[in-house]
C-alpha atoms as a PDB file:
ATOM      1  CA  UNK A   1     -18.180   5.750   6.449  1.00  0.00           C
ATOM      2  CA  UNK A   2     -19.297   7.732   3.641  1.00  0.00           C
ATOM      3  CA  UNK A   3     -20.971   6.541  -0.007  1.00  0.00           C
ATOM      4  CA  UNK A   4     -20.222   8.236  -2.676  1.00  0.00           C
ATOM      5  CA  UNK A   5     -22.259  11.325  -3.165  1.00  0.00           C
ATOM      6  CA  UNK A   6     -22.968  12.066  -6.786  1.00  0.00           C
ATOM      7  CA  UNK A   7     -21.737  14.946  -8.990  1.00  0.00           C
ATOM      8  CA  UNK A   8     -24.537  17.500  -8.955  1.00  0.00           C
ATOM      9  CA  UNK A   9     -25.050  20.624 -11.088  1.00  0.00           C
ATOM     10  CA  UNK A  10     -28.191  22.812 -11.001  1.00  0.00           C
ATOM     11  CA  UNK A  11     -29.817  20.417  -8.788  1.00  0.00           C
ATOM     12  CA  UNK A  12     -29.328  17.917 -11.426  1.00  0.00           C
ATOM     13  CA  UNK A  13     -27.528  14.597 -10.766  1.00  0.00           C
ATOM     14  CA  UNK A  14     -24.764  13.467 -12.955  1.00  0.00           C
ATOM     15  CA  UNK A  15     -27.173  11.360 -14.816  1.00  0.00           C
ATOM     16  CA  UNK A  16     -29.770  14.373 -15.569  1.00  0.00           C
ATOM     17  CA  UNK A  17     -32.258  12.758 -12.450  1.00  0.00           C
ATOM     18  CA  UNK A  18     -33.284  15.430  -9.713  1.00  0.00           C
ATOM     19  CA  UNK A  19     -31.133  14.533  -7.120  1.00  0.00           C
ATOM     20  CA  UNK A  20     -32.988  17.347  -4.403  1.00  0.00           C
ATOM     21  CA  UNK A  21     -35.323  14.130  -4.420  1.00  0.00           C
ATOM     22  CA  UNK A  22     -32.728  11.369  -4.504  1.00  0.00           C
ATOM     23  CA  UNK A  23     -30.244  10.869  -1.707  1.00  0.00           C
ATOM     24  CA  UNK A  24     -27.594   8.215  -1.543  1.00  0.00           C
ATOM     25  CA  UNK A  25     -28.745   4.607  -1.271  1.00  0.00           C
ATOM     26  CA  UNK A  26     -27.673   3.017   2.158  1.00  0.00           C
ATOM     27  CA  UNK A  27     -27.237  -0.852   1.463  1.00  0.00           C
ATOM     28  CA  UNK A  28     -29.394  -3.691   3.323  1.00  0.00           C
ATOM     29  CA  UNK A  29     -26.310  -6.178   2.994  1.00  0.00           C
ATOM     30  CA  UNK A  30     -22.508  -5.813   2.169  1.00  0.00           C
ATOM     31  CA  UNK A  31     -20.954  -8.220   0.557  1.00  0.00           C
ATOM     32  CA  UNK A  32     -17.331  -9.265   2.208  1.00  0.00           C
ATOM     33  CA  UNK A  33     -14.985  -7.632   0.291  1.00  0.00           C
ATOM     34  CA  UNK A  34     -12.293  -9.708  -1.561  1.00  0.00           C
ATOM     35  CA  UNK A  35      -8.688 -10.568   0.312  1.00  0.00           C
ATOM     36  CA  UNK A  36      -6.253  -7.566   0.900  1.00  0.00           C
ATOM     37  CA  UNK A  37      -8.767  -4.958  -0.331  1.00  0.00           C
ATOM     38  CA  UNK A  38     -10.967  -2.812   2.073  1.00  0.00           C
ATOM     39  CA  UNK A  39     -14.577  -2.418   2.438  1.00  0.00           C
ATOM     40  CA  UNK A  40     -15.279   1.055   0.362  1.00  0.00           C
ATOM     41  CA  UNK A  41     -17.936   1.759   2.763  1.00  0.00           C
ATOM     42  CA  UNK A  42     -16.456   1.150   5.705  1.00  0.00           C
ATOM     43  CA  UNK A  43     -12.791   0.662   5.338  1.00  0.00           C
ATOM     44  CA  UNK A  44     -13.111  -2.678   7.249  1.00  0.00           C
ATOM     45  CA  UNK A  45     -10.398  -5.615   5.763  1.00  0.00           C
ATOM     46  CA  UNK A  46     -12.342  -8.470   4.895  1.00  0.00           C
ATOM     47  CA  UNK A  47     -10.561 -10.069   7.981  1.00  0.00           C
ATOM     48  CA  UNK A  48     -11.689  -8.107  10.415  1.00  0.00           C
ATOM     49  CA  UNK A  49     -15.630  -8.207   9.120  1.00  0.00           C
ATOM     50  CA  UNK A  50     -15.325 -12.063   9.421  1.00  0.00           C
ATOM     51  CA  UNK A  51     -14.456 -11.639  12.806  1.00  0.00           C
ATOM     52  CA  UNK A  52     -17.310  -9.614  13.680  1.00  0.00           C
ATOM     53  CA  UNK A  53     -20.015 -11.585  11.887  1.00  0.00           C
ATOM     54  CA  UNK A  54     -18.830 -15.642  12.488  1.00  0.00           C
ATOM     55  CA  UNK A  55     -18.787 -16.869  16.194  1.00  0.00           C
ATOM     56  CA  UNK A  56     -15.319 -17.102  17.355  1.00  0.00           C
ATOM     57  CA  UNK A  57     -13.295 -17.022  20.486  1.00  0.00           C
ATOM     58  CA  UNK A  58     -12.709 -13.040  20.215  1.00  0.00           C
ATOM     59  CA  UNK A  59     -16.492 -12.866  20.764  1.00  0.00           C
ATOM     60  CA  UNK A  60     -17.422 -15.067  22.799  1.00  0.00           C
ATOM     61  CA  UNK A  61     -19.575 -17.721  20.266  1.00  0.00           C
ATOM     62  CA  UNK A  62     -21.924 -14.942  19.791  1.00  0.00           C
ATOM     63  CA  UNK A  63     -21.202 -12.322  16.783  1.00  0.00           C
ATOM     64  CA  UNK A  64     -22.391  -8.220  17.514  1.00  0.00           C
ATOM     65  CA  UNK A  65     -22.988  -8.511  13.888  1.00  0.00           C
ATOM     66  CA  UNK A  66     -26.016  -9.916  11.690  1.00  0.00           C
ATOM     67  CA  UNK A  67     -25.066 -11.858   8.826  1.00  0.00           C
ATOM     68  CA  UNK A  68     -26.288 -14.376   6.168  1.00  0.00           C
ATOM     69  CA  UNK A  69     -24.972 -17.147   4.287  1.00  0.00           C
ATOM     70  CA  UNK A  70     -26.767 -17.252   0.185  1.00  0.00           C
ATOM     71  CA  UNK A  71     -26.814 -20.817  -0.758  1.00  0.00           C
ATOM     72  CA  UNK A  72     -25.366 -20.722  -4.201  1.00  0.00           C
ATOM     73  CA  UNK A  73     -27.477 -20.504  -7.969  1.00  0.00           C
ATOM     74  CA  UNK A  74     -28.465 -24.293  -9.200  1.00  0.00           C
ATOM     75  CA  UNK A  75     -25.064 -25.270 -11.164  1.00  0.00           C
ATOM     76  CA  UNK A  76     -22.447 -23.109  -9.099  1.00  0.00           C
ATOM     77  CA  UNK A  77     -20.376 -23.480  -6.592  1.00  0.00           C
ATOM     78  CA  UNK A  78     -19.490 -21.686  -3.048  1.00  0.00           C
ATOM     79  CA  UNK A  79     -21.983 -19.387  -1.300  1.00  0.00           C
ATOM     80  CA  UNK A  80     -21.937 -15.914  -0.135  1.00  0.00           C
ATOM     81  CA  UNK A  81     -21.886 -14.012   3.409  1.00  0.00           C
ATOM     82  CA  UNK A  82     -23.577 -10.919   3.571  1.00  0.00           C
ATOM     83  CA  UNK A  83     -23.514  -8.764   5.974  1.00  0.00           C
ATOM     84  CA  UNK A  84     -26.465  -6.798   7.854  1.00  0.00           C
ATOM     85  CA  UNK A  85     -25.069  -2.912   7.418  1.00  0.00           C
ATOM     86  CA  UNK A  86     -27.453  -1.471   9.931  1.00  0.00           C
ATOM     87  CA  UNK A  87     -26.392  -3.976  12.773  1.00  0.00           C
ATOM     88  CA  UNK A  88     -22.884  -3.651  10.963  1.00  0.00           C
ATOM     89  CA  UNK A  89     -22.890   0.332  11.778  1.00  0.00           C
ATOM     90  CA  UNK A  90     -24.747  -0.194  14.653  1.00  0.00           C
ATOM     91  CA  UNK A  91     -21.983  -1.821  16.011  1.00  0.00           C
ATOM     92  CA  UNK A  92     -19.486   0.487  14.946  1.00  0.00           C
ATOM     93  CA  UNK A  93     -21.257   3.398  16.490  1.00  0.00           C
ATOM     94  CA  UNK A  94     -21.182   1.241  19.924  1.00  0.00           C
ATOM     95  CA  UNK A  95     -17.799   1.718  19.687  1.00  0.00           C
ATOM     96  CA  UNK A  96     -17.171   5.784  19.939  1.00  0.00           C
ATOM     97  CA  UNK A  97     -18.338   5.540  23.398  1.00  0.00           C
ATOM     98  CA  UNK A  98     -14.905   3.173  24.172  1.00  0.00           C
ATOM     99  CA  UNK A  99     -12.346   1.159  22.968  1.00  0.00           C
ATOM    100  CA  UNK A 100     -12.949  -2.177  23.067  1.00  0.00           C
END
């Protein structure tokens, strides 16, 4: 699980900003990532995040995962699940201790 870390060169980032004061932005919320393509932060399938964040049988009606469902803008259609990436690592980092 690692962002990408920008190019730096004489403590400069690669757009000219100090980056000794920067450091790389953790996200609040992921967006699921599109069909057949992993999550770049996490290298979760799309599949596999759904499972973790919607009640189903594989966890008991109750997801270890926070999530949120964005109503759509005025005029457009579908809505959007995002997902909590501090419960979302959280999670993940329950998991060293044992396979589950």
């Amino acid at each position: 699980m690692a962002i990408r870390a920008t190019e730096q060169k004489d403590g400069l980032d690669s757009k000219g900003g100090d980056s000794s004061v920067t450091s790389n932005p953790v996200p609040a919320f992921l967006r699921l990532p599109p069909q057949g393509v992993p999550c770049p932060l996490t290298g979760l399938s799309r599949a596999k995040m759904s499972q973790l964040v919607l009640p189903n049988e594989r966890n008991g009606f109750s997801p270890p995962v926070r999530s949120v469902k964005v109503a759509p803008a005025k005029g457009r259609k579908g809505r959007v699940r995002l997902v909590n990436y501090s419960s979302l690592v959280s999670y993940l980092n329950s998991l060293e201790g044992g396979a589950r």
